[in-house]
C-alpha atoms as a PDB file:
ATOM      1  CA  UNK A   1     109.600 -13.092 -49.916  1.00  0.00           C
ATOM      2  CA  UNK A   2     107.667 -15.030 -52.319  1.00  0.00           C
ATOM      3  CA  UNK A   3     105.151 -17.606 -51.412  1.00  0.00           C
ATOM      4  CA  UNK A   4     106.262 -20.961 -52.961  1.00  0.00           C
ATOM      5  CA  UNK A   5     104.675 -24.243 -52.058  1.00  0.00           C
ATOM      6  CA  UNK A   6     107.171 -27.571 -52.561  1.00  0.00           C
ATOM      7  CA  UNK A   7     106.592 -29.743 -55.656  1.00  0.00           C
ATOM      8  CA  UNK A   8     105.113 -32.975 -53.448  1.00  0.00           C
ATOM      9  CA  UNK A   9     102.162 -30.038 -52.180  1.00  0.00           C
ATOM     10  CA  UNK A  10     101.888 -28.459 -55.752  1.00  0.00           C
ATOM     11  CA  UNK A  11     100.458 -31.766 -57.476  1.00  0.00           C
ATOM     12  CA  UNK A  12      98.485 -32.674 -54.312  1.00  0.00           C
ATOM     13  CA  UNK A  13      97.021 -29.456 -54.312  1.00  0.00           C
ATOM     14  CA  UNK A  14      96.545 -29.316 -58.460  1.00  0.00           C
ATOM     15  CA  UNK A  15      94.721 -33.235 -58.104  1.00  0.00           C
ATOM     16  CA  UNK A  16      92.526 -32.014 -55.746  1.00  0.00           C
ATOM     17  CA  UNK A  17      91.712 -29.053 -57.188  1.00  0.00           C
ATOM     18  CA  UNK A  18      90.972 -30.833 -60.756  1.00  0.00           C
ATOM     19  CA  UNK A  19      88.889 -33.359 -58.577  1.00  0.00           C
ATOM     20  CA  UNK A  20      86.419 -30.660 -56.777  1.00  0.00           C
ATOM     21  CA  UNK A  21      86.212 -28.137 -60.241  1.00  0.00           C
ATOM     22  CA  UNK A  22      85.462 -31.258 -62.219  1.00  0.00           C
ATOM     23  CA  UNK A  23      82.876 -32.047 -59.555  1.00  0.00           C
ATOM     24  CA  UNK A  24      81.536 -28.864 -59.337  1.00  0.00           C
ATOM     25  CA  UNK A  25      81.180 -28.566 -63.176  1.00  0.00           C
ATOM     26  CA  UNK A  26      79.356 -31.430 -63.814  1.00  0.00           C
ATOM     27  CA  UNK A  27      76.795 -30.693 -60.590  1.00  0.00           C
ATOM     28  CA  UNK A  28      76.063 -27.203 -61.820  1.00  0.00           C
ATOM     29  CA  UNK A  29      75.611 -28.504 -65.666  1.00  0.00           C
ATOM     30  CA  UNK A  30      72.826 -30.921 -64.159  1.00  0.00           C
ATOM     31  CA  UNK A  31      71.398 -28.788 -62.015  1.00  0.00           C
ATOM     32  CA  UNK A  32      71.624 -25.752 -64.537  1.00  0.00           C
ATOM     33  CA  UNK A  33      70.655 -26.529 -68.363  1.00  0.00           C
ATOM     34  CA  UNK A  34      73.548 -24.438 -69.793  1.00  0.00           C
ATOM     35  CA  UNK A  35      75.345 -24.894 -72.915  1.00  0.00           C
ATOM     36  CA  UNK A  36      78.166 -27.169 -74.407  1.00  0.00           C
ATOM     37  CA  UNK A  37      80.106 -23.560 -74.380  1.00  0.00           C
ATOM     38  CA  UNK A  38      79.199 -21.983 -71.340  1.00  0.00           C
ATOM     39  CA  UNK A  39      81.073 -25.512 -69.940  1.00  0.00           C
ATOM     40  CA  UNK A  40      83.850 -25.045 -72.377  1.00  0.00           C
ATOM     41  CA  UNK A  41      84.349 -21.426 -71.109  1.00  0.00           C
ATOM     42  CA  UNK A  42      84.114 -22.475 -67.173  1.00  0.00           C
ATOM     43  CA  UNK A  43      86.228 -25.289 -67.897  1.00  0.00           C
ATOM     44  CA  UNK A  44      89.009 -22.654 -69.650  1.00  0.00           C
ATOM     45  CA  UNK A  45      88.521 -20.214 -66.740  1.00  0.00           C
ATOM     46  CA  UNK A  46      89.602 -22.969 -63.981  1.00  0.00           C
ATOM     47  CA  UNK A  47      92.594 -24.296 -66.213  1.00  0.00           C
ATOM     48  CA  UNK A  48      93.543 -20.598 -66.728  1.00  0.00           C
ATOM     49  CA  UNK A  49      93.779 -20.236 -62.595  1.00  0.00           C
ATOM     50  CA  UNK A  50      95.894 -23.025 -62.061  1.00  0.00           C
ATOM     51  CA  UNK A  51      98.631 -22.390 -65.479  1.00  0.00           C
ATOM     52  CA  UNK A  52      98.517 -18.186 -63.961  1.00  0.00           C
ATOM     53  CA  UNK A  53      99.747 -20.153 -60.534  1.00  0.00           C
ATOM     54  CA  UNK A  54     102.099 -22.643 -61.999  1.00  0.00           C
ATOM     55  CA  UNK A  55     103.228 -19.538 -64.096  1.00  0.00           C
ATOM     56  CA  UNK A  56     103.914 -16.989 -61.504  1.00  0.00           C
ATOM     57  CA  UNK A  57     106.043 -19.834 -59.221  1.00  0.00           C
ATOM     58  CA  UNK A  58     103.700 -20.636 -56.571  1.00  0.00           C
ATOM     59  CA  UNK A  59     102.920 -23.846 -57.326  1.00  0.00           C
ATOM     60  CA  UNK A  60     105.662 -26.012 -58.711  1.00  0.00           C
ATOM     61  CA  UNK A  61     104.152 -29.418 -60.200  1.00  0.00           C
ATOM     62  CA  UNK A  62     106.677 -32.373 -60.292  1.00  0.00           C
ATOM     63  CA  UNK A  63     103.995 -34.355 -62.119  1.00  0.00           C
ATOM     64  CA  UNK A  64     104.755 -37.292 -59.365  1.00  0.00           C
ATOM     65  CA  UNK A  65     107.405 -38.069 -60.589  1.00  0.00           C
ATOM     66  CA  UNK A  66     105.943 -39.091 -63.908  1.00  0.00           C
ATOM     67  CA  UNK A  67     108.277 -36.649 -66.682  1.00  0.00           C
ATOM     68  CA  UNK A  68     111.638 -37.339 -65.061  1.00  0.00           C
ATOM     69  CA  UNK A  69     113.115 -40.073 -65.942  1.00  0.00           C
ATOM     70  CA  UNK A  70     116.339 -42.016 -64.493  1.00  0.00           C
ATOM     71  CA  UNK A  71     118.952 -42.983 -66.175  1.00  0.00           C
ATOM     72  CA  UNK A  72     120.172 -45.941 -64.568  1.00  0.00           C
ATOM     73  CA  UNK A  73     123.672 -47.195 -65.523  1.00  0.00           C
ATOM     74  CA  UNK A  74     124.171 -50.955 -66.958  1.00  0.00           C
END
């Protein structure tokens, strides 16, 4: 059985997980003087958990809603 989360959970879960890594980031770069790269690199390393997730199907983003559009019929 594979763990799968439904689409509604998935973008909660990827919004708040941008939120607290973006948070996190920018606390640790004031608190720590490090680099323009070593950000780049953390920055990488956080998007590269969530695509590995979205990649091995247990989170499945709907986006909100945002990339599927209706057709409606005139």
């Amino acid at each position: 059985m594979k763990l799968r989360i439904n689409p509604l959970a998935s973008d909660i879960i990827i919004s708040l997980y941008v939120v607290v890594t973006l948070f996190l980031r920018f606390k640790f770069e004031s608190e720590a003087a490090i680099s323009t790269v070593n950000s780049l690199v953390m920055g990488a390393c956080f998007v590269l958990i969530i695509w590995a997730l979205i990649k091995l199907k247990v989170l499945n983003p709907n986006w909100f809603g945002l990339f599927n559009p209706k057709k409606s019929k005139s």
